[in-house]
C-alpha atoms as a PDB file:
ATOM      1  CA  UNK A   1      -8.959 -10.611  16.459  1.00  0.00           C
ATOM      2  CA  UNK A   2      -6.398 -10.037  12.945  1.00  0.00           C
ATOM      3  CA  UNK A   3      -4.506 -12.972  14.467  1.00  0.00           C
ATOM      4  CA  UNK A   4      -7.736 -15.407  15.389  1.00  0.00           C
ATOM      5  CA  UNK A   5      -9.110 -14.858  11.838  1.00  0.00           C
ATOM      6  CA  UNK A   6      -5.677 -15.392   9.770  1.00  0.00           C
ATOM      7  CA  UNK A   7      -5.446 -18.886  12.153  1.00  0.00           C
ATOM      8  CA  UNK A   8      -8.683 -20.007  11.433  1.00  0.00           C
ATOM      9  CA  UNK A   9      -9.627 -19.019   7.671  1.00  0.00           C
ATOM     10  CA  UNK A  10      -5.590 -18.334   6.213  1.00  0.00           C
ATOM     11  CA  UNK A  11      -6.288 -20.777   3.483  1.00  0.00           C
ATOM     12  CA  UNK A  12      -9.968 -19.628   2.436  1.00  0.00           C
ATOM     13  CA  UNK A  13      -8.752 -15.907   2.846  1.00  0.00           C
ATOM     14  CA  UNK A  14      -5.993 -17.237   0.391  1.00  0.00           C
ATOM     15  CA  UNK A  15      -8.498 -17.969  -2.053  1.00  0.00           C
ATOM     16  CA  UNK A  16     -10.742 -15.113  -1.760  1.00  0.00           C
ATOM     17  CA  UNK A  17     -10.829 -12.011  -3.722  1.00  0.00           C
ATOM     18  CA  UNK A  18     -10.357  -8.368  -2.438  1.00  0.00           C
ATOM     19  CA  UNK A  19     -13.863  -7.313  -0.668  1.00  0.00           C
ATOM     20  CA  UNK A  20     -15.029 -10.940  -1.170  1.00  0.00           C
ATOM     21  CA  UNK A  21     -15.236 -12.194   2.151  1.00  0.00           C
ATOM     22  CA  UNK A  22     -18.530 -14.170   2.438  1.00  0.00           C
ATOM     23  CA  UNK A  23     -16.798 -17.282   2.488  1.00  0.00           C
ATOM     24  CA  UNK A  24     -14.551 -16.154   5.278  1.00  0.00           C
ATOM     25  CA  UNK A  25     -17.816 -14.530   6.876  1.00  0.00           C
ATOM     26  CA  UNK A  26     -19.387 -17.781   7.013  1.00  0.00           C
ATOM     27  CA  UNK A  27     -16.685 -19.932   8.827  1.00  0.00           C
ATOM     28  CA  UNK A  28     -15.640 -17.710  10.998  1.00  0.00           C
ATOM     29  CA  UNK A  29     -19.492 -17.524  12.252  1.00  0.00           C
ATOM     30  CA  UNK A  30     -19.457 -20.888  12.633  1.00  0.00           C
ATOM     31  CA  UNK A  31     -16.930 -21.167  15.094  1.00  0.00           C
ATOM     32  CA  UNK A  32     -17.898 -18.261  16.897  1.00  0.00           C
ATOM     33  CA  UNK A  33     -14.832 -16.128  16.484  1.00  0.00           C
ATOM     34  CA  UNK A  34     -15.944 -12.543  16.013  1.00  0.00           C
ATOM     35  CA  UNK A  35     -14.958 -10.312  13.396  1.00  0.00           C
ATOM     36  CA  UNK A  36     -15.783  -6.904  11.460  1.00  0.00           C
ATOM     37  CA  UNK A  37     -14.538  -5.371   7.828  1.00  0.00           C
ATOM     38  CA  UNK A  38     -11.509  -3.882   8.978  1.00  0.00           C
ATOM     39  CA  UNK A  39     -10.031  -6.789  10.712  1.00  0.00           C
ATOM     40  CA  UNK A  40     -11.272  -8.909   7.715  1.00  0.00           C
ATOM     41  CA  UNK A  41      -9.698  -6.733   4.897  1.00  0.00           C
ATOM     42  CA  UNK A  42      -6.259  -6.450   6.982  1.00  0.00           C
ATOM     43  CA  UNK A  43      -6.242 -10.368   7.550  1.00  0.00           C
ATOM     44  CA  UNK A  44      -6.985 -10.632   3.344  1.00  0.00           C
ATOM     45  CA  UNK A  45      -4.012  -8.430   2.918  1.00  0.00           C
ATOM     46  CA  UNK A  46      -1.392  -9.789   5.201  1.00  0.00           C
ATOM     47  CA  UNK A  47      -2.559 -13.633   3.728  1.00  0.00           C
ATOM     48  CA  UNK A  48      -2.317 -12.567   0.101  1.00  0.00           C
ATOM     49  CA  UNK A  49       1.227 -11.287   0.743  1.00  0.00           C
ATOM     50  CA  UNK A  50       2.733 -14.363   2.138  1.00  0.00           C
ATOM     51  CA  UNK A  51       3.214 -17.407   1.480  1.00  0.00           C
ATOM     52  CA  UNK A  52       2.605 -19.805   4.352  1.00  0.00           C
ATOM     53  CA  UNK A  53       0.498 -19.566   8.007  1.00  0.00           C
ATOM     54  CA  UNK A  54       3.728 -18.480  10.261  1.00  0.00           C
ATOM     55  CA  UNK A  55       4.936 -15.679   7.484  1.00  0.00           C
ATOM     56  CA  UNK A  56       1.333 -14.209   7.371  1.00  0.00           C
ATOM     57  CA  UNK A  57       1.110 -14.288  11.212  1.00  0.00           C
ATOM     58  CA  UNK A  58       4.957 -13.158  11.759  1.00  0.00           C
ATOM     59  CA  UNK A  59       3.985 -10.355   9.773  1.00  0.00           C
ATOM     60  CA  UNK A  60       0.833  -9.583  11.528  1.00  0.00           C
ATOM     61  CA  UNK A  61       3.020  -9.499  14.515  1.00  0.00           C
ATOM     62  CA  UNK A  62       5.734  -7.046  13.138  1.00  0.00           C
ATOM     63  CA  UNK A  63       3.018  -4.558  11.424  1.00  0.00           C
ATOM     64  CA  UNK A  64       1.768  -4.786  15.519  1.00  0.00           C
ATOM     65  CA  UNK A  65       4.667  -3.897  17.060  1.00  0.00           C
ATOM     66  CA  UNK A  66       5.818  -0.980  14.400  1.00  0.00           C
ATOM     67  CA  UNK A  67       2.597   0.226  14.745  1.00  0.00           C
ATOM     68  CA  UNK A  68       1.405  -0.065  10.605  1.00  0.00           C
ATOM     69  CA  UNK A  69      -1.163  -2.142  10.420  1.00  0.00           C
ATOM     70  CA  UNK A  70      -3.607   1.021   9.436  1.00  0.00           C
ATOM     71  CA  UNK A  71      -1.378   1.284   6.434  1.00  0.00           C
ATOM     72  CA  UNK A  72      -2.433  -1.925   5.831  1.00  0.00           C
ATOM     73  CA  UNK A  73      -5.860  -1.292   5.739  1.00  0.00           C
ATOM     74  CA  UNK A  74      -5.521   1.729   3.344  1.00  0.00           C
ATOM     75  CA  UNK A  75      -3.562  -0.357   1.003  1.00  0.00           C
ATOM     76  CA  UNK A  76      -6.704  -2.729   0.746  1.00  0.00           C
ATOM     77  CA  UNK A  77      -9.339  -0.365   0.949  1.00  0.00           C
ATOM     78  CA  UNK A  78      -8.301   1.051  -2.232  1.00  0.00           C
ATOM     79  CA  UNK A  79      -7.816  -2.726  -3.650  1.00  0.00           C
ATOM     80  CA  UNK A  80     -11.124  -3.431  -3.012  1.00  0.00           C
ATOM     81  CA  UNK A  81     -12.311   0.056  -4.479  1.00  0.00           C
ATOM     82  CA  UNK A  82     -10.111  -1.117  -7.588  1.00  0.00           C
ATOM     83  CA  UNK A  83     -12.233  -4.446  -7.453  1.00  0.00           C
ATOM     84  CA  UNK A  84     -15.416  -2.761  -7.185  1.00  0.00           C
END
Protein backbone atom coordinates (compact mmCIF):
# COMPACT_ATOMS: atom_id res chain seq x y z
CA UNK A 1 0.00 0.00 0.00
CA UNK A 2 3.33 2.55 1.28
CA UNK A 3 4.66 1.69 -2.19
CA UNK A 4 1.18 2.27 -4.37
CA UNK A 5 0.70 5.66 -2.63
CA UNK A 6 4.48 7.05 -2.94
CA UNK A 7 3.97 5.90 -6.98
CA UNK A 8 0.93 7.58 -7.43
CA UNK A 9 0.94 10.95 -5.26
CA UNK A 10 5.23 11.26 -4.67
CA UNK A 11 5.06 14.71 -6.09
CA UNK A 12 1.78 16.06 -4.24
CA UNK A 13 3.07 14.25 -0.99
CA UNK A 14 6.24 16.39 -1.85
CA UNK A 15 4.34 19.39 -1.51
CA UNK A 16 2.24 18.67 1.38
CA UNK A 17 2.78 19.52 4.91
CA UNK A 18 3.13 17.07 7.92
CA UNK A 19 -0.63 15.81 8.82
CA UNK A 20 -1.84 17.67 5.68
CA UNK A 21 -2.87 15.03 3.53
CA UNK A 22 -6.24 16.06 1.98
CA UNK A 23 -4.74 16.65 -1.19
CA UNK A 24 -3.14 13.25 -1.23
CA UNK A 25 -6.60 11.92 0.23
CA UNK A 26 -8.33 13.14 -2.70
CA UNK A 27 -6.24 11.60 -5.60
CA UNK A 28 -5.60 8.67 -4.27
CA UNK A 29 -9.63 8.23 -4.00
CA UNK A 30 -9.86 8.94 -7.30
CA UNK A 31 -7.99 6.24 -8.61
CA UNK A 32 -9.19 3.84 -6.28
CA UNK A 33 -6.00 2.92 -4.51
CA UNK A 34 -6.78 2.45 -0.84
CA UNK A 35 -5.10 3.96 1.93
CA UNK A 36 -5.28 4.84 5.84
CA UNK A 37 -3.14 7.46 8.22
CA UNK A 38 -0.39 5.31 8.91
CA UNK A 39 0.49 4.33 5.46
CA UNK A 40 -0.13 8.03 4.50
CA UNK A 41 2.16 9.63 7.20
CA UNK A 42 5.04 6.91 6.43
CA UNK A 43 4.71 7.62 2.55
CA UNK A 44 4.95 11.75 3.64
CA UNK A 45 8.05 10.84 5.49
CA UNK A 46 10.00 8.63 3.20
CA UNK A 47 9.00 11.45 0.14
CA UNK A 48 10.13 14.42 2.20
CA UNK A 49 13.49 12.70 2.79
CA UNK A 50 14.47 12.08 -0.72
CA UNK A 51 14.93 13.56 -3.47
CA UNK A 52 13.55 11.79 -6.52
CA UNK A 53 10.67 8.75 -7.12
CA UNK A 54 13.34 5.66 -7.16
CA UNK A 55 15.30 7.10 -3.83
CA UNK A 56 11.91 7.47 -1.96
CA UNK A 57 10.80 3.98 -3.15
CA UNK A 58 14.47 2.34 -2.72
CA UNK A 59 14.13 3.48 0.65
CA UNK A 60 10.71 2.25 1.24
CA UNK A 61 12.15 -0.98 0.16
CA UNK A 62 15.23 -1.04 2.56
CA UNK A 63 13.12 0.31 5.76
CA UNK A 64 10.95 -3.16 4.48
CA UNK A 65 13.46 -5.46 4.51
CA UNK A 66 15.34 -4.15 7.92
CA UNK A 67 12.20 -4.20 9.35
CA UNK A 68 11.98 -0.03 10.46
CA UNK A 69 9.42 1.32 8.86
CA UNK A 70 7.44 1.72 12.45
CA UNK A 71 10.32 3.97 13.32
CA UNK A 72 9.26 5.76 10.59
CA UNK A 73 5.99 6.34 11.63
CA UNK A 74 7.03 7.53 15.17
CA UNK A 75 9.36 9.96 13.65
CA UNK A 76 6.24 11.59 11.86
CA UNK A 77 3.76 11.19 14.37
CA UNK A 78 5.58 13.47 16.53
CA UNK A 79 6.18 15.89 13.31
CA UNK A 80 2.78 16.19 12.86
CA UNK A 81 2.15 16.69 16.74
CA UNK A 82 4.95 19.49 16.29
CA UNK A 83 2.68 20.85 13.36
CA UNK A 84 -0.39 20.72 15.26
Amino acid sequence: MIKEIITTSYAILKKSKAGDFSGVKSELDLLGIGHDENSLAIAFKITQSTKSLKEALSELEKHEKSGTVDSILLEVKEEIKTNE
